[in-house]
PDB file of N, CA and C in Angstrom:
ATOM      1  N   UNK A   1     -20.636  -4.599  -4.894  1.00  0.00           N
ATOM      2  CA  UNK A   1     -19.588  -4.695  -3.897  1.00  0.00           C
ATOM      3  C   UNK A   1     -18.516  -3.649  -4.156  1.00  0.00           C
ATOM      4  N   UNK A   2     -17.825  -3.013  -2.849  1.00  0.00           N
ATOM      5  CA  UNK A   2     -16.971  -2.360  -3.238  1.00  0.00           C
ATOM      6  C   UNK A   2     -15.287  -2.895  -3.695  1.00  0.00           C
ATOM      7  N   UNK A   3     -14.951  -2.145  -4.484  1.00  0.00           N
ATOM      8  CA  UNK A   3     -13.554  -2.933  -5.016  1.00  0.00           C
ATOM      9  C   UNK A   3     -12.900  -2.584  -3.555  1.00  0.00           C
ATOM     10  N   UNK A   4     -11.948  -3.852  -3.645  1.00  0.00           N
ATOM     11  CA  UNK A   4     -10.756  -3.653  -2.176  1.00  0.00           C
ATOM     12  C   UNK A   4      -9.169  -3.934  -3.330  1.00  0.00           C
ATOM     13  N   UNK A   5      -8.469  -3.265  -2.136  1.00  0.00           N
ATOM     14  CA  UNK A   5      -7.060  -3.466  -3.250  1.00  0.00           C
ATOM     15  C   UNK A   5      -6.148  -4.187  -2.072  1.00  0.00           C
ATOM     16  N   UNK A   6      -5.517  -4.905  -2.575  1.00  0.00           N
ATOM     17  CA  UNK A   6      -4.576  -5.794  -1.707  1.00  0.00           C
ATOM     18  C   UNK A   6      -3.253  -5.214  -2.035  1.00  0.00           C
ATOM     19  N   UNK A   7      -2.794  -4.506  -1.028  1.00  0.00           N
ATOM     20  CA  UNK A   7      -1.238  -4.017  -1.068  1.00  0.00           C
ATOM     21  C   UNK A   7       0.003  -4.501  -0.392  1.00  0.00           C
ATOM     22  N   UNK A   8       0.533  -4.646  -1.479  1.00  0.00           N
ATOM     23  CA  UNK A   8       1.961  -5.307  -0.824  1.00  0.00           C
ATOM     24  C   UNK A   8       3.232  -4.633  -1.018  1.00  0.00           C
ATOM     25  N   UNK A   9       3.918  -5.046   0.044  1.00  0.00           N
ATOM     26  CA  UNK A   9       5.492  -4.041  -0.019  1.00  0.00           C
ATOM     27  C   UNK A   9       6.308  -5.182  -0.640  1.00  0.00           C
ATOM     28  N   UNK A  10       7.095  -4.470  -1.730  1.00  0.00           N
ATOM     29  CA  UNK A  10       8.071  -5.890  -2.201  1.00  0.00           C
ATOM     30  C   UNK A  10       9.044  -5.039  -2.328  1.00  0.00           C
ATOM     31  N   UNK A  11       9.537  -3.689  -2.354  1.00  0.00           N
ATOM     32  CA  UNK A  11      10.964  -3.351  -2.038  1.00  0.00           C
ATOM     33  C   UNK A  11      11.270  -2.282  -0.586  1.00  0.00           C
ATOM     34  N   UNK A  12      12.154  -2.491   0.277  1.00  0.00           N
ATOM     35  CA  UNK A  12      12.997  -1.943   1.248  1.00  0.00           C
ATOM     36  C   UNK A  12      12.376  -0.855   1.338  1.00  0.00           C
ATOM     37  N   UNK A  13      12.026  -0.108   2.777  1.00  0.00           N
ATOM     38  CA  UNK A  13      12.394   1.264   2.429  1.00  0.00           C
ATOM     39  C   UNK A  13      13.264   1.708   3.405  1.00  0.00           C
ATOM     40  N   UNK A  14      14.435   1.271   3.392  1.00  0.00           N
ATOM     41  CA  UNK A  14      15.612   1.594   4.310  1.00  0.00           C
ATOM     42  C   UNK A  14      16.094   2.568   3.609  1.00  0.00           C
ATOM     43  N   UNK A  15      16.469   3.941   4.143  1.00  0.00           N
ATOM     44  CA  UNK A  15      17.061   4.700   2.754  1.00  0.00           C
ATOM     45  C   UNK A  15      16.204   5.387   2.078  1.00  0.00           C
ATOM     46  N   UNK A  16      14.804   5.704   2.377  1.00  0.00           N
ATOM     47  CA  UNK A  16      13.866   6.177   1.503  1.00  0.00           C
ATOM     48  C   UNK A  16      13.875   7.601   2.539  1.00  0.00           C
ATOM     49  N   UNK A  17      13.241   8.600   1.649  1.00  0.00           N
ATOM     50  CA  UNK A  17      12.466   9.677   2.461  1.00  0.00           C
ATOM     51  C   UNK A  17      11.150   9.340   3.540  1.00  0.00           C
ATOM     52  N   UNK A  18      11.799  10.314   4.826  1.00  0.00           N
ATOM     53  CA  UNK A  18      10.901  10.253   6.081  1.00  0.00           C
ATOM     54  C   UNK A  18       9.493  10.261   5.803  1.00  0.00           C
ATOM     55  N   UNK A  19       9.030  10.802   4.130  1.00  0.00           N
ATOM     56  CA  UNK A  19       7.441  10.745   4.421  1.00  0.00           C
ATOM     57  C   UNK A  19       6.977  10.073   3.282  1.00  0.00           C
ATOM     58  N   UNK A  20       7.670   9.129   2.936  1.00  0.00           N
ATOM     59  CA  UNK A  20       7.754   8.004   2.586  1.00  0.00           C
ATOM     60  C   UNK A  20       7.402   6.739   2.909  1.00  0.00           C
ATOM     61  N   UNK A  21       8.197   6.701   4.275  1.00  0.00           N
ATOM     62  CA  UNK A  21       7.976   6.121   5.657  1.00  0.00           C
ATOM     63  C   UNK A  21       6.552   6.311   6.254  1.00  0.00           C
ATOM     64  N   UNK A  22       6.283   7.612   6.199  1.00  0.00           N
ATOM     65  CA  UNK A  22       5.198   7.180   7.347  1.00  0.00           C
ATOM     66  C   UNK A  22       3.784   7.511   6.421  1.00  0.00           C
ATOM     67  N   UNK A  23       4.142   7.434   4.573  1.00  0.00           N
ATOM     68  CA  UNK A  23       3.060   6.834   3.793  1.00  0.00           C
ATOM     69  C   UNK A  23       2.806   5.545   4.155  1.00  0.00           C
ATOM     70  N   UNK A  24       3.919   4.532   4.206  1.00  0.00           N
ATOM     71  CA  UNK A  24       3.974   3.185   4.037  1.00  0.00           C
ATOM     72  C   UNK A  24       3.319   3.117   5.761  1.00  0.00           C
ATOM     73  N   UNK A  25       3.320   3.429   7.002  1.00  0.00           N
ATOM     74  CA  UNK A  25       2.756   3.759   8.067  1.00  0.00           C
ATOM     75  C   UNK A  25       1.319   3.964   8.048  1.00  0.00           C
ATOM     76  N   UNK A  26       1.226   4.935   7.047  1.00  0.00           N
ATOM     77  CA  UNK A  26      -0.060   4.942   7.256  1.00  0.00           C
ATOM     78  C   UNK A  26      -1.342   4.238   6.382  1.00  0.00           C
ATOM     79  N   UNK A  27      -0.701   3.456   5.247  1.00  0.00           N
ATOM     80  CA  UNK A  27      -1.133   2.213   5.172  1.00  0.00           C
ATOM     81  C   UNK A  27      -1.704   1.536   5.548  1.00  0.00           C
ATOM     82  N   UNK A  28      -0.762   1.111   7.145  1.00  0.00           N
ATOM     83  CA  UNK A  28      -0.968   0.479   7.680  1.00  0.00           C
ATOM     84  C   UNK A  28       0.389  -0.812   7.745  1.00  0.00           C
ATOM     85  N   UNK A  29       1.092  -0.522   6.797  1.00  0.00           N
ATOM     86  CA  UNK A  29       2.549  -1.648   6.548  1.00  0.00           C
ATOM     87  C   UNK A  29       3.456  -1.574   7.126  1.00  0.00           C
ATOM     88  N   UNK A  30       3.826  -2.592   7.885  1.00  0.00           N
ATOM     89  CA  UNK A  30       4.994  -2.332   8.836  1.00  0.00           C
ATOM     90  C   UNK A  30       6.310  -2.852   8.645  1.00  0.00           C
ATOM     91  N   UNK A  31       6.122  -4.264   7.899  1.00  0.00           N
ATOM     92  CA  UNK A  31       7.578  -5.048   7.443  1.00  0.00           C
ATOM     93  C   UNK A  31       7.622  -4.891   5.828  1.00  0.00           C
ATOM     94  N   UNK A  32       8.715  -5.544   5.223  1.00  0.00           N
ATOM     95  CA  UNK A  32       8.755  -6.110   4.465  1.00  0.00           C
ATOM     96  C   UNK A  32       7.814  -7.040   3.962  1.00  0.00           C
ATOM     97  N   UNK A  33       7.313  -7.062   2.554  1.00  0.00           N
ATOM     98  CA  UNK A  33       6.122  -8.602   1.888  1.00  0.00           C
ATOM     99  C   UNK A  33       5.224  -8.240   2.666  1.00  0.00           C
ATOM    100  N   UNK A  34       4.702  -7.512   3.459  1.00  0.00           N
ATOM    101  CA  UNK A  34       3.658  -7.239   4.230  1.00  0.00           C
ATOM    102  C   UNK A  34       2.434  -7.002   3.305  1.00  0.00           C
ATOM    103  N   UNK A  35       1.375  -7.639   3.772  1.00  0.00           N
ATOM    104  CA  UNK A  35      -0.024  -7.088   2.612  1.00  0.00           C
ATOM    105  C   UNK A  35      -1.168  -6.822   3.515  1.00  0.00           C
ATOM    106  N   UNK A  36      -1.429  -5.381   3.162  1.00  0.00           N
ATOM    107  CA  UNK A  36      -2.995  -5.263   3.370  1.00  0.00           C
ATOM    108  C   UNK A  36      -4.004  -5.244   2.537  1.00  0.00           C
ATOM    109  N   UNK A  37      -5.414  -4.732   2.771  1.00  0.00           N
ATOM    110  CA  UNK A  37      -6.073  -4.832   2.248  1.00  0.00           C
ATOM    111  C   UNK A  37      -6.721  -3.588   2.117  1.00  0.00           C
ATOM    112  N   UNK A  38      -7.294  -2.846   1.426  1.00  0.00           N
ATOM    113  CA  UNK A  38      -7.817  -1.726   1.848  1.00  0.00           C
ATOM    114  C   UNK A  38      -8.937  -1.250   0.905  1.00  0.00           C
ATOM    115  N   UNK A  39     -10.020  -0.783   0.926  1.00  0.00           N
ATOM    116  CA  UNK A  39     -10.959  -0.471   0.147  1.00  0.00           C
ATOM    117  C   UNK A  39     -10.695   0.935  -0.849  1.00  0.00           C
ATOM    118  N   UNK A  40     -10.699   0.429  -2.252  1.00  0.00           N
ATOM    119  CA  UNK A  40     -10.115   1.579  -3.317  1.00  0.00           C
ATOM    120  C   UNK A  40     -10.671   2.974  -3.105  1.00  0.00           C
ATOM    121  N   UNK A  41      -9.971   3.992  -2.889  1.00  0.00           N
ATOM    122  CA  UNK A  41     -10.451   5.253  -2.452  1.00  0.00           C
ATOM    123  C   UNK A  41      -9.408   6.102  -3.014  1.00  0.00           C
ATOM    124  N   UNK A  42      -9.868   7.714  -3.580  1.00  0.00           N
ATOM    125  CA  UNK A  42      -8.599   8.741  -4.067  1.00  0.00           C
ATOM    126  C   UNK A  42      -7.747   8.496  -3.109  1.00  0.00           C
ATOM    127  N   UNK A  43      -7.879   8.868  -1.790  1.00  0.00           N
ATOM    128  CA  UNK A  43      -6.892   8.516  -0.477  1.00  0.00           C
ATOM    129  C   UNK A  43      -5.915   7.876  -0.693  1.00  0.00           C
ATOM    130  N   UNK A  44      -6.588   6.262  -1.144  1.00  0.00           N
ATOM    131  CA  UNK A  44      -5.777   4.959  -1.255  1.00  0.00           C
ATOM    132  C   UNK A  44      -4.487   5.226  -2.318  1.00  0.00           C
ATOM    133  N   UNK A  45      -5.221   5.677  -3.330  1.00  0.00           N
ATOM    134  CA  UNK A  45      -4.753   5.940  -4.736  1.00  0.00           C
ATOM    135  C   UNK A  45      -3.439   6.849  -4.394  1.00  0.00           C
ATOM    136  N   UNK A  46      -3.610   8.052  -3.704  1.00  0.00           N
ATOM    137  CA  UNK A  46      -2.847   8.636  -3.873  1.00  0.00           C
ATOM    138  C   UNK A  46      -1.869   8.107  -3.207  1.00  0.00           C
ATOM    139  N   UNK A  47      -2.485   7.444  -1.673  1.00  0.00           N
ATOM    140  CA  UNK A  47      -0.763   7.301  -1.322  1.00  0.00           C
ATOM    141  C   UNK A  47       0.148   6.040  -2.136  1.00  0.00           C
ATOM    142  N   UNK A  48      -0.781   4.967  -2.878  1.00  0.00           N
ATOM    143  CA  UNK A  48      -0.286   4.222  -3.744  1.00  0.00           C
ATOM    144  C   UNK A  48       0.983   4.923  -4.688  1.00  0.00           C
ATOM    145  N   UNK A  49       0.283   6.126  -5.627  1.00  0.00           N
ATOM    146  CA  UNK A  49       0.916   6.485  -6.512  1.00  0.00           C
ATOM    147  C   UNK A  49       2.312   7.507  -5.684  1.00  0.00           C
ATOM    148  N   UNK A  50       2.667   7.802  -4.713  1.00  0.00           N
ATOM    149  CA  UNK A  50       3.690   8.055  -4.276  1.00  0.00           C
ATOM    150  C   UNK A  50       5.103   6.978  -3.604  1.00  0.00           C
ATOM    151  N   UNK A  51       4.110   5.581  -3.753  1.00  0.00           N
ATOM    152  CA  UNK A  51       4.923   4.563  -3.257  1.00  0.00           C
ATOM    153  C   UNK A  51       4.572   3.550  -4.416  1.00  0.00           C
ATOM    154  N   UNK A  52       4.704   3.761  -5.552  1.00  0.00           N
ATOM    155  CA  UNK A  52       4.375   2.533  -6.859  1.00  0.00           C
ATOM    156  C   UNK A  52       5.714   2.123  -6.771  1.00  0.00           C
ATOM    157  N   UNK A  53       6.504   2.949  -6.633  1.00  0.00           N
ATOM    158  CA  UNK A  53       8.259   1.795  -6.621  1.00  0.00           C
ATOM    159  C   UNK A  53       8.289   0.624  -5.807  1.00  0.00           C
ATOM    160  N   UNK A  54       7.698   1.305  -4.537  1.00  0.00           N
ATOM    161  CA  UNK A  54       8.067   0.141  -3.362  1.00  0.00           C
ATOM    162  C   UNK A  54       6.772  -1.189  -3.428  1.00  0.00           C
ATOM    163  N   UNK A  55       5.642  -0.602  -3.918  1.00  0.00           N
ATOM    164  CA  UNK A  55       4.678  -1.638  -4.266  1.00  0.00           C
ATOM    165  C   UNK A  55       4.186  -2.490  -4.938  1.00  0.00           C
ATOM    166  N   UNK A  56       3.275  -3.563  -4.699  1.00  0.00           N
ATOM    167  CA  UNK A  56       2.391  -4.294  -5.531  1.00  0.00           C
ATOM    168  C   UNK A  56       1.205  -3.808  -5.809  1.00  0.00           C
ATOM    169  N   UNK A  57       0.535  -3.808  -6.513  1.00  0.00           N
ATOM    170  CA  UNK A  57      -1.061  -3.339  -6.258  1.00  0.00           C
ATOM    171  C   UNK A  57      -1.998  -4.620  -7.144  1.00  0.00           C
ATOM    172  N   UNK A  58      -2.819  -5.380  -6.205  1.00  0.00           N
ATOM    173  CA  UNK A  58      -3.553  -6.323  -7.248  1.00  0.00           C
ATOM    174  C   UNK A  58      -5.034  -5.800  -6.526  1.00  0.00           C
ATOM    175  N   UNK A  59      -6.438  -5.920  -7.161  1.00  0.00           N
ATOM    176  CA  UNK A  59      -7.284  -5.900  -6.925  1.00  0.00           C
ATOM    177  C   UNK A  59      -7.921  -7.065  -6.368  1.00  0.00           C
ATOM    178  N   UNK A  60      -9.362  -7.191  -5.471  1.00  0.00           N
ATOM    179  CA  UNK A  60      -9.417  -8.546  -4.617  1.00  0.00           C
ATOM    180  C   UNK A  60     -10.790  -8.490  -4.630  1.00  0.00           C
ATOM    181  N   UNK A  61     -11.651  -9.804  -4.194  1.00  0.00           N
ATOM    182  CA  UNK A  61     -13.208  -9.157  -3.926  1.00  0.00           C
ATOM    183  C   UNK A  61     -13.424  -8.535  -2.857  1.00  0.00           C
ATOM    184  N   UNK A  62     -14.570  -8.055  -3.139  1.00  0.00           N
ATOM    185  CA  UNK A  62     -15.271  -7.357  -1.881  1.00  0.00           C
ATOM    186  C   UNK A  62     -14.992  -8.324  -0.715  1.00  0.00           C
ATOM    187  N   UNK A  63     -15.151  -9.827  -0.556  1.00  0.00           N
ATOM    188  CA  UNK A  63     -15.332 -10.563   0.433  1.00  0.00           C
ATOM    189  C   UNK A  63     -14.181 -10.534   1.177  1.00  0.00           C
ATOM    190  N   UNK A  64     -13.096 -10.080   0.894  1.00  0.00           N
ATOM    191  CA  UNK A  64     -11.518 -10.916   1.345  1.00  0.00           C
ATOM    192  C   UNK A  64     -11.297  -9.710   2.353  1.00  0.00           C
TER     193      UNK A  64
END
Protein backbone atom coordinates (compact mmCIF):
# COMPACT_ATOMS: atom_id res chain seq x y z
CA UNK A 1 0.00 0.00 0.00
CA UNK A 2 1.01 3.37 -0.61
CA UNK A 3 1.91 5.57 2.48
CA UNK A 4 -0.74 8.62 2.68
CA UNK A 5 0.13 11.57 5.00
CA UNK A 6 -2.61 13.34 6.84
CA UNK A 7 -1.97 17.11 6.96
CA UNK A 8 -3.05 19.49 9.23
CA UNK A 9 -2.88 23.29 9.68
CA UNK A 10 -2.50 24.15 13.41
CA UNK A 11 -0.99 27.68 13.10
CA UNK A 12 -2.56 31.02 11.28
CA UNK A 13 -1.32 32.08 8.22
CA UNK A 14 -2.57 35.60 8.50
CA UNK A 15 0.63 37.54 8.10
CA UNK A 16 2.59 34.93 6.30
CA UNK A 17 4.21 35.34 2.78
CA UNK A 18 1.90 35.34 -0.46
CA UNK A 19 3.52 31.99 -1.52
CA UNK A 20 3.09 30.65 1.47
CA UNK A 21 -0.47 31.09 1.02
CA UNK A 22 -0.99 29.61 -2.02
CA UNK A 23 1.48 26.50 -0.78
CA UNK A 24 -1.12 25.99 1.89
CA UNK A 25 -3.75 26.42 -1.42
CA UNK A 26 -2.32 24.16 -3.10
CA UNK A 27 -2.54 21.53 -0.65
CA UNK A 28 -5.57 21.81 -0.90
CA UNK A 29 -6.18 23.71 2.86
CA UNK A 30 -8.39 26.30 3.18
CA UNK A 31 -9.18 27.08 7.03
CA UNK A 32 -7.66 26.76 10.02
CA UNK A 33 -7.33 22.71 11.84
CA UNK A 34 -8.15 21.82 8.38
CA UNK A 35 -6.78 18.17 7.41
CA UNK A 36 -6.09 16.51 4.32
CA UNK A 37 -4.92 13.64 3.18
CA UNK A 38 -2.54 13.18 0.54
CA UNK A 39 -0.38 10.38 -0.84
CA UNK A 40 3.56 10.80 0.26
CA UNK A 41 5.34 12.18 -2.78
CA UNK A 42 8.83 14.60 -3.20
CA UNK A 43 5.96 17.13 -4.29
CA UNK A 44 4.17 16.51 -0.99
CA UNK A 45 7.42 16.67 0.90
CA UNK A 46 8.52 19.63 -0.41
CA UNK A 47 5.69 21.74 0.00
CA UNK A 48 5.47 20.22 3.64
CA UNK A 49 9.02 21.25 4.37
CA UNK A 50 8.34 24.97 3.42
CA UNK A 51 5.24 25.04 5.70
CA UNK A 52 6.62 22.66 8.84
CA UNK A 53 5.89 25.83 11.09
CA UNK A 54 2.35 26.06 10.18
CA UNK A 55 1.91 22.16 10.19
CA UNK A 56 1.14 18.76 11.52
CA UNK A 57 2.37 15.89 9.62
CA UNK A 58 1.18 12.28 10.90
CA UNK A 59 1.28 9.30 8.60
CA UNK A 60 -2.17 7.16 7.92
CA UNK A 61 -3.03 3.85 6.05
CA UNK A 62 -3.34 3.38 2.68
CA UNK A 63 -7.19 2.84 3.38
CA UNK A 64 -8.17 6.32 4.96
Amino acid sequence: MARRLRITQVRSAIGRQRIQQRTLDALGIRRHQQSVVHDDSPAIRGMIAKLDHLLEVTEVDGDD
